[in-house]
Protein backbone atom coordinates (compact mmCIF):
# COMPACT_ATOMS: atom_id res chain seq x y z
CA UNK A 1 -56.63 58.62 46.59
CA UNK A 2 -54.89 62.33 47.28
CA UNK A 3 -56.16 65.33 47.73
CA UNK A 4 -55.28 68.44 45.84
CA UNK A 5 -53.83 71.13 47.93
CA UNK A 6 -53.66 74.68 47.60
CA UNK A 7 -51.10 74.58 44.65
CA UNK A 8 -54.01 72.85 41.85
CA UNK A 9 -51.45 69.60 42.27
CA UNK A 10 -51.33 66.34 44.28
CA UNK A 11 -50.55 66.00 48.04
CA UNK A 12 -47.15 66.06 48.52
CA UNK A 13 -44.77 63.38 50.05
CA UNK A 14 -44.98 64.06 54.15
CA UNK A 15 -41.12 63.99 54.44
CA UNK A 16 -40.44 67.03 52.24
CA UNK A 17 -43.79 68.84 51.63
CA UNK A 18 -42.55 70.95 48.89
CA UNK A 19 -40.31 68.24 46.84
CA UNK A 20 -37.12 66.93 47.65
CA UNK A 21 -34.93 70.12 48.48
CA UNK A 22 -36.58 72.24 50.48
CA UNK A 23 -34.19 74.41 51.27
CA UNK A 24 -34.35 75.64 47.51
CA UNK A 25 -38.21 76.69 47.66
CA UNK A 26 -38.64 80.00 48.14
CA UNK A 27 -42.08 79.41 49.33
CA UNK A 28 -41.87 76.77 51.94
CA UNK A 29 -45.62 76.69 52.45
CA UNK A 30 -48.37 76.64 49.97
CA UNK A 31 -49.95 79.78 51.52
CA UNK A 32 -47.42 81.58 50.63
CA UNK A 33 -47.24 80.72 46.96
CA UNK A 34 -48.12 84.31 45.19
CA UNK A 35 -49.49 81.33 42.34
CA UNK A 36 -51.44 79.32 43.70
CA UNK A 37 -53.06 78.61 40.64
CA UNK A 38 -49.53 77.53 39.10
CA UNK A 39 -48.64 73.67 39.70
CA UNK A 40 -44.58 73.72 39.97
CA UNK A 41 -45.06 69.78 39.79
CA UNK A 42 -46.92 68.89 36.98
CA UNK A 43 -47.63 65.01 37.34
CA UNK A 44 -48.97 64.83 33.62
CA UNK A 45 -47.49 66.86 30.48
CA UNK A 46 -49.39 69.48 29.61
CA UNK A 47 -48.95 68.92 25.97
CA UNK A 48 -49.30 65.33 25.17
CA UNK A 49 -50.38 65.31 21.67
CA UNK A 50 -47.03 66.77 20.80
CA UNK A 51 -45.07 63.63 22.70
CA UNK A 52 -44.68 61.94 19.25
CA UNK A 53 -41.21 60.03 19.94
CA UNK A 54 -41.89 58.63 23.81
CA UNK A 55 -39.00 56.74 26.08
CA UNK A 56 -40.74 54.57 27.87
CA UNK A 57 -43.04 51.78 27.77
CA UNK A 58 -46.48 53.78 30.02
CA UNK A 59 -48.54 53.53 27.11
CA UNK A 60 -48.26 49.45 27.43
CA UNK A 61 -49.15 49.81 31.22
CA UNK A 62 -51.09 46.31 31.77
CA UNK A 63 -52.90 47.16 34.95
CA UNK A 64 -56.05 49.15 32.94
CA UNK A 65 -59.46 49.03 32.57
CA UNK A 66 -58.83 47.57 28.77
CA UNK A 67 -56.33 44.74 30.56
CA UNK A 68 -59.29 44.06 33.61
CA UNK A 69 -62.22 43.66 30.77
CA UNK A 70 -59.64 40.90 29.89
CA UNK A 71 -58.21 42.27 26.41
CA UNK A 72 -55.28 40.97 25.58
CA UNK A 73 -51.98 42.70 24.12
CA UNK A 74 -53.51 42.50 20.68
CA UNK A 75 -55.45 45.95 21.47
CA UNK A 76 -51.24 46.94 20.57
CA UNK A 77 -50.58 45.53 17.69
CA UNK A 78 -49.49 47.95 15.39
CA UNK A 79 -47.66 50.15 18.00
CA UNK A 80 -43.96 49.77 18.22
CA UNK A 81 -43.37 47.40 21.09
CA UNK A 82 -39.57 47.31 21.54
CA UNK A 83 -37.08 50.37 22.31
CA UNK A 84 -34.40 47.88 20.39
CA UNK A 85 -32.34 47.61 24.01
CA UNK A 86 -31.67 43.55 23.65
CA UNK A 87 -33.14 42.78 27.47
CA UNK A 88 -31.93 39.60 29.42
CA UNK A 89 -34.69 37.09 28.18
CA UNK A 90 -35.82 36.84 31.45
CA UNK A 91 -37.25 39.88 32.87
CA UNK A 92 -41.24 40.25 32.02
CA UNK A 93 -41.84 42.86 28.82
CA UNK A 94 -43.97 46.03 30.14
CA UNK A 95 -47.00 44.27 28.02
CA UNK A 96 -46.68 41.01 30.22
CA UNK A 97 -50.37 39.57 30.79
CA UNK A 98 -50.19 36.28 31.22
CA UNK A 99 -53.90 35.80 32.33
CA UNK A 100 -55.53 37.95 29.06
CA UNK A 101 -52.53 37.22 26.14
CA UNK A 102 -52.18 33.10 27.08
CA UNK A 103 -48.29 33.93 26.81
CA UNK A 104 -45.58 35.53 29.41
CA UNK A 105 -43.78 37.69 27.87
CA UNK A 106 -40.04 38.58 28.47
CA UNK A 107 -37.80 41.35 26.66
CA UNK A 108 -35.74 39.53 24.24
CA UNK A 109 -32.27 39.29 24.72
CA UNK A 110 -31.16 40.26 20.85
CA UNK A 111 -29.84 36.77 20.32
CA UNK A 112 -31.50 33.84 18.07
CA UNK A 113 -32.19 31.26 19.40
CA UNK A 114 -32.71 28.46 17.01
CA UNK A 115 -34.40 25.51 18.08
CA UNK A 116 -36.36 28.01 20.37
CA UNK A 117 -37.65 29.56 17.72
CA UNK A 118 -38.70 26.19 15.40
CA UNK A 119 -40.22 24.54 18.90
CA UNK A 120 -42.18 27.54 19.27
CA UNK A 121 -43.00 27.95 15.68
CA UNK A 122 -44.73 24.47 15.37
CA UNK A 123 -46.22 24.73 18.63
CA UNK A 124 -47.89 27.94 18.24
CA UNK A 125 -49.03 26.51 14.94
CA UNK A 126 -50.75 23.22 16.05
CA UNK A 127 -52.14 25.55 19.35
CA UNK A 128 -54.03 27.32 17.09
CA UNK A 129 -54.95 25.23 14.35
CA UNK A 130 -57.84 26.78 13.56
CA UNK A 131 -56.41 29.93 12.11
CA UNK A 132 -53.08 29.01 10.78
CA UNK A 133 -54.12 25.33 9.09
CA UNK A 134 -56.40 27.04 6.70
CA UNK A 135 -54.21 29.62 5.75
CA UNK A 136 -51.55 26.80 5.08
CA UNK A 137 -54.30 25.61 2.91
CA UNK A 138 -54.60 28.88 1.18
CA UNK A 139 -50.55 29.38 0.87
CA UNK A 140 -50.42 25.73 -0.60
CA UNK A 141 -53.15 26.48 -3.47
CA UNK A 142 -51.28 29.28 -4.61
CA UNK A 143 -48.15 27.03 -4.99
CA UNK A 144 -50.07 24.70 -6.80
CA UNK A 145 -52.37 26.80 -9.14
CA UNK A 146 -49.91 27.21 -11.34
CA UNK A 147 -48.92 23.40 -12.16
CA UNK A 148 -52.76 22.66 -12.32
CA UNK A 149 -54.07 26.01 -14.03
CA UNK A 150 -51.34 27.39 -16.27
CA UNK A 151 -53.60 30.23 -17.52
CA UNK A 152 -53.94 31.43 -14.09
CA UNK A 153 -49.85 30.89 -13.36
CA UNK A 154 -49.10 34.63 -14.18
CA UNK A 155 -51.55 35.49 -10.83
CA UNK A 156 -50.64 33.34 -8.72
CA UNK A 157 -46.78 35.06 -7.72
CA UNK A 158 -48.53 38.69 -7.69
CA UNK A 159 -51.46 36.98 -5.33
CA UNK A 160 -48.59 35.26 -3.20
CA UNK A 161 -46.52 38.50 -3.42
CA UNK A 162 -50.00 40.09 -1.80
CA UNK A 163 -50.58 37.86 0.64
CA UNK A 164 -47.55 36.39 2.07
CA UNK A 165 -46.71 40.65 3.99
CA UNK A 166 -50.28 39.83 5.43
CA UNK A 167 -49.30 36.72 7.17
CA UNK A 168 -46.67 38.11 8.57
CA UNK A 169 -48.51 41.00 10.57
CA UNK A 170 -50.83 37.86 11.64
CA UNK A 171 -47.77 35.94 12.46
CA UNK A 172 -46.95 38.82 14.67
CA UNK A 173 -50.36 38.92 16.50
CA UNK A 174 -49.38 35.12 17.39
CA UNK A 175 -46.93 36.10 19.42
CA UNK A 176 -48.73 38.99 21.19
CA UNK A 177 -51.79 36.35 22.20
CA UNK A 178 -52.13 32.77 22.25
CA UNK A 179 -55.76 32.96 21.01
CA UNK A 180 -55.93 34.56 17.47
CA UNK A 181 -59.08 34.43 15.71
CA UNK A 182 -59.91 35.15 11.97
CA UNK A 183 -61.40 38.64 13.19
CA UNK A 184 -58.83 39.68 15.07
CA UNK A 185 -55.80 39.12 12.20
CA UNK A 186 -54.67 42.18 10.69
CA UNK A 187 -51.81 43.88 9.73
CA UNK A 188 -51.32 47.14 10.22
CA UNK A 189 -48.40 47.72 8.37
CA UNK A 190 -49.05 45.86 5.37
CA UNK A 191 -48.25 49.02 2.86
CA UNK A 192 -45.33 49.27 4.36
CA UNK A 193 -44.35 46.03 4.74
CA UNK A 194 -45.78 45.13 1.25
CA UNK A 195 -43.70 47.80 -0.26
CA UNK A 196 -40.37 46.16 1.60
CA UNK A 197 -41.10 43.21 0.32
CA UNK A 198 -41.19 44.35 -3.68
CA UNK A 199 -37.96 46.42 -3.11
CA UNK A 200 -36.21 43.30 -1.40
CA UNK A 201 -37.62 40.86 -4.05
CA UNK A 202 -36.42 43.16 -7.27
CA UNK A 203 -33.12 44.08 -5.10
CA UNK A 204 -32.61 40.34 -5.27
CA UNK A 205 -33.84 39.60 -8.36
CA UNK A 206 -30.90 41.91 -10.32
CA UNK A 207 -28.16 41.08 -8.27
CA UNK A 208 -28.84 37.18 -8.94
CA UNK A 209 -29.67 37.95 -12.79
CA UNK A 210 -26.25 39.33 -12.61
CA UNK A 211 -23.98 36.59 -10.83
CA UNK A 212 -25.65 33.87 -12.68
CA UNK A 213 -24.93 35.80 -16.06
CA UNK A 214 -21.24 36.14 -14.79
CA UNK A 215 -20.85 33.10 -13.80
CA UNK A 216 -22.36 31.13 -16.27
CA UNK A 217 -19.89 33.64 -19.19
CA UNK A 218 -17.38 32.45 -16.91
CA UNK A 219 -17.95 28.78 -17.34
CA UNK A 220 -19.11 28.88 -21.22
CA UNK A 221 -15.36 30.95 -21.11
CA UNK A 222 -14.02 27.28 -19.95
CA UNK A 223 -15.65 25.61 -22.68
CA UNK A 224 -13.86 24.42 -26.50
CA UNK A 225 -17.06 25.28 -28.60
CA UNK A 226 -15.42 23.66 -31.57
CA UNK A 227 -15.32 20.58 -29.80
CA UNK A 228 -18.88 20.43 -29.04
CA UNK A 229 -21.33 17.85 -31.31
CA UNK A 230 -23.21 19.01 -33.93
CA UNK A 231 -26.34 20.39 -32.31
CA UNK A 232 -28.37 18.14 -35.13
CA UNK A 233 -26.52 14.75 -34.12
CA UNK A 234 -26.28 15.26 -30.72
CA UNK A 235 -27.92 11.74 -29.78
CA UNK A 236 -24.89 10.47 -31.28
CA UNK A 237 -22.44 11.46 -28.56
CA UNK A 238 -24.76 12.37 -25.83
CA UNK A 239 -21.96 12.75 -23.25
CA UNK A 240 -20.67 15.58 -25.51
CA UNK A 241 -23.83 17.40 -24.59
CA UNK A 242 -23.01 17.06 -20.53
CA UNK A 243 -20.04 18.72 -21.72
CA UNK A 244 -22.05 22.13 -22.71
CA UNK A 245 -24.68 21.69 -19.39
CA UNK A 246 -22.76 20.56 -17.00
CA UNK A 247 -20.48 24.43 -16.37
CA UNK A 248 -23.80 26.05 -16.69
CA UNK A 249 -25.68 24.14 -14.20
CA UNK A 250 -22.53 24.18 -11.78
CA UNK A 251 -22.65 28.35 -12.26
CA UNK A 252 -26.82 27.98 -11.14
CA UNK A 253 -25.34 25.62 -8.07
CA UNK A 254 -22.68 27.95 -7.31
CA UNK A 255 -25.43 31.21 -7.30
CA UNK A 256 -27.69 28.74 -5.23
CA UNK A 257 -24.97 28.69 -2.46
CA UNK A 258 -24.11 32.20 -2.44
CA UNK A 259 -28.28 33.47 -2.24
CA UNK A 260 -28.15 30.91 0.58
CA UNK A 261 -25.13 32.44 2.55
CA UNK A 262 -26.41 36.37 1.62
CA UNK A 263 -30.11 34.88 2.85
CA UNK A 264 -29.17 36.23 6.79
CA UNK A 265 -29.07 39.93 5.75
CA UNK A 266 -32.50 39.73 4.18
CA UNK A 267 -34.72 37.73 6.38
CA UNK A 268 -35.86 40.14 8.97
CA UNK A 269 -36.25 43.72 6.92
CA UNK A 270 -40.50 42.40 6.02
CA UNK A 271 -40.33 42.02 9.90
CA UNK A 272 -39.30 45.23 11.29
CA UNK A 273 -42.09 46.53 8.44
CA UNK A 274 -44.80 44.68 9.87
CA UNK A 275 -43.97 45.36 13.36
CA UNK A 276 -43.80 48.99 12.54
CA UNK A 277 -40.53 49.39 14.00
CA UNK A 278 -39.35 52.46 12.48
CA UNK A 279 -39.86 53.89 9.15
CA UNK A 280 -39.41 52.16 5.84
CA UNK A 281 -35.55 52.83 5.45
CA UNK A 282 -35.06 51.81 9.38
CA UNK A 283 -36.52 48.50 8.35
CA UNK A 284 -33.37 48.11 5.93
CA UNK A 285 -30.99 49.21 8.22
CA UNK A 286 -32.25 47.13 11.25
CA UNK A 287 -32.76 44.28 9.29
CA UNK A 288 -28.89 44.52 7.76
CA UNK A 289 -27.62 44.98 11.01
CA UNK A 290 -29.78 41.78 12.97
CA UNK A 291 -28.12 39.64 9.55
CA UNK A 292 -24.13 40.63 10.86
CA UNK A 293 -24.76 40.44 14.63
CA UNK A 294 -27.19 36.56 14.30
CA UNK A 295 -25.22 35.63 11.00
CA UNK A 296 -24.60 32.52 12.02
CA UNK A 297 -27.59 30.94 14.07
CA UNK A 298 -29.96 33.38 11.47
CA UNK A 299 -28.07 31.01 8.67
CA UNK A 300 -28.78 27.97 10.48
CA UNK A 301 -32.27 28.96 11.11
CA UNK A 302 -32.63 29.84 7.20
CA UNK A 303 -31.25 26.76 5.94
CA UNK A 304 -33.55 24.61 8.29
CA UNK A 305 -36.34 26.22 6.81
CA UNK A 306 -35.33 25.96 3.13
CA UNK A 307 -34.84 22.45 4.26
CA UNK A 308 -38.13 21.71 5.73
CA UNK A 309 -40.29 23.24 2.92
CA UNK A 310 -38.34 21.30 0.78
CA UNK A 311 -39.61 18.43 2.30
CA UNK A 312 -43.24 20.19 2.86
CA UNK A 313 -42.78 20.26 -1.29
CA UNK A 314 -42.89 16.40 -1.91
CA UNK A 315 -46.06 15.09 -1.55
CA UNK A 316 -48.01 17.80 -4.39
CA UNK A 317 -46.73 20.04 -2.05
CA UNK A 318 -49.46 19.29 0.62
CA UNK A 319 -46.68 19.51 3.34
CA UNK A 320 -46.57 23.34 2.97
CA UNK A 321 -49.76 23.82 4.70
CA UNK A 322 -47.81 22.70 8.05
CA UNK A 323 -44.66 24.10 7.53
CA UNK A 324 -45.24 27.47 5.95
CA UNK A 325 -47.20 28.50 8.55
CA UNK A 326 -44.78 27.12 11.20
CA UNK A 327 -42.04 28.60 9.31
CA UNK A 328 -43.56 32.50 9.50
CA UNK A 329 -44.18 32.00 13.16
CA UNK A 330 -40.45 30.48 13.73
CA UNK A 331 -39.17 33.86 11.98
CA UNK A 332 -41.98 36.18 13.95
CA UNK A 333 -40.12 34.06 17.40
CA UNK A 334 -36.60 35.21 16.09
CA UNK A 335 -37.51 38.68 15.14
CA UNK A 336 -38.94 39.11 18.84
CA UNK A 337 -35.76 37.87 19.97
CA UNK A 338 -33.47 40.29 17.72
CA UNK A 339 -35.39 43.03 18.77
CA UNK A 340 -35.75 43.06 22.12
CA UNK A 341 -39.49 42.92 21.39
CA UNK A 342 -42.24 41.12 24.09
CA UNK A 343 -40.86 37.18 23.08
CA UNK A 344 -43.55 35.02 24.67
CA UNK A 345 -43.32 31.72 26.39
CA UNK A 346 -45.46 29.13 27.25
CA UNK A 347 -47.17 28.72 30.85
């Protein structure tokens, strides 16, 4: 360890005693500083509560008595991990700990990586069962409350609305630590990412009210109403009534297709809110921007999903307690990998 000199600081280096131009100190030898009491070198700042935007990544420094005691990088879950500088996808993250998080960590490079993401998704999943099988279980309940208990089908959205920004802040834990138990999920920024989540959701909700209402005016436009059956008699001419469904339902297909093309810009805002990467209108932007610059293998990544829930769907839904939670963890991967965040890999 040094030893303070003269000056109150730290022993300086032998080659240049009083920095690294020392023909610039007036006072070329601490005896002859008329302040000794003044440190001209400050190692630490003097006013740290007032640091409230920092650079760097010291705060993440692994090699502390927290890291020795063996606690992993879920002690910073909550903090904003990423300076959103895409890194090479090699190099470790600052918060690398392989022994206490289970994971190495690298700096993502800003680029999804799709089958990356799904492999790591369902293996994160089935690697800790325990945790995300029951809250598959829980997610899957709420999908089929409604079908079983219609009195209770006006709670169920509002309880899946409420829970689904929680698993995402867990999600986020999984990649932070390979072991995550029921005590340690949380989410931090659930108001926040909660309150992304019901702007997104009515955001989406108008503008697809609105296409479908154009389109399907559009296609009823297309239609001779006079030639249409008498509503009474239509069983006798009931290929006069595909005549009347079958614009509408191609104006719900076409709608279908465009919420699945738009889906790219809207996947990641909820994710930037539960990491706590910026404030609530940075979550917008950021998320807008990772949708332009991943369009395409965010797209591919989106319709996979839609695809495999589809098929979690079949059997009374019972798939979605495997892929739901694989799904949130494939997304927590990508958003890792967008952001430059700690992406974790296996050992």
């Amino acid at each position: 360890m040094s030893t303070p000199y003269n000056g109150g600081g730290y022993e300086p280096y032998p080659e240049h005693p009083r920095g690294s131009h020392p023909e610039n100190d007036p006072y070329p030898y601490p005896s002859q500083n008329p302040y000794p009491s003044q440190n001209p070198y400050p190692s630490q700042n003097p006013y740290p509560s007032q640091n409230q935007y920092p650079t760097g990544y010291d705060e993440f420094e692994v090699n502390t008595a927290a890291s020795a005691a063996g606690a992993s990088a879920l002690r910073f879950h909550g903090q904003q991990l990423t300076d959103n500088v895409p890194g090479d996808g090699v190099s470790p993250h600052p918060i690398n700990d392989p022994a206490s998080n289970g994971w190495f960590h690298v700096k993502g490079d800003g680029k999804v990586h799709v089958f990356d993401a799904l492999g790591w998704g369902f293996k994160a999943e089935f690697g800790n069962a325990k945790l995300w099988i029951p809250l598959g279980i829980i997610y899957a309940l709420l999908v089929i409350a409604p079908m079983t208990a219609p009195a209770i089908g006006v709670l169920t959205p509002i309880a899946t609305l409420l829970f689904v920004p929680w698993l995402t802040g867990v999600a986020l834990q999984q990649t932070l630590a390979r072991t995550v138990t029921y005590s340690d999920a949380k989410a931090p920024a659930y108001g926040k990412t909660l309150g992304v989540a019901v702007v997104l959701g009515l955001l989406l909700s108008v503008v697809m009210t609105i296409l479908i209402m154009l389109l399907a005016a559009g296609a009823l436009s297309t239609i001779d109403l006079d030639s249409l059956p008498d509503p009474n008699n239509v069983d006798e001419d009931p290929e006069a009534a595909w005549d009347f469904l079958r614009p509408l339902l191609g104006a719900f297909a076409v709608a279908g297709v465009v919420s699945m093309l738009a889906g790219p810009f809207f996947v990641m805002q909820t994710w930037y809110a539960a990491d706590n990467n910026g404030s609530f209108g940075d979550a917008f932007a950021a998320g807008f921007k990772a949708g332009a610059s991943n369009y395409l293998p965010l797209l591919g990544l989106f319709v996979l999903l839609i695809l495999l829930n589809l098929l979690g769907a079949l059997l009374f839904c019972l798939g979605l307690i495997v892929t739901v939670p694989a799904s949130l963890l494939a997304l927590a991967y990508a958003y890792r990998e967008i952001s430059g965040g700690p992406l974790p890999k296996g050992l």
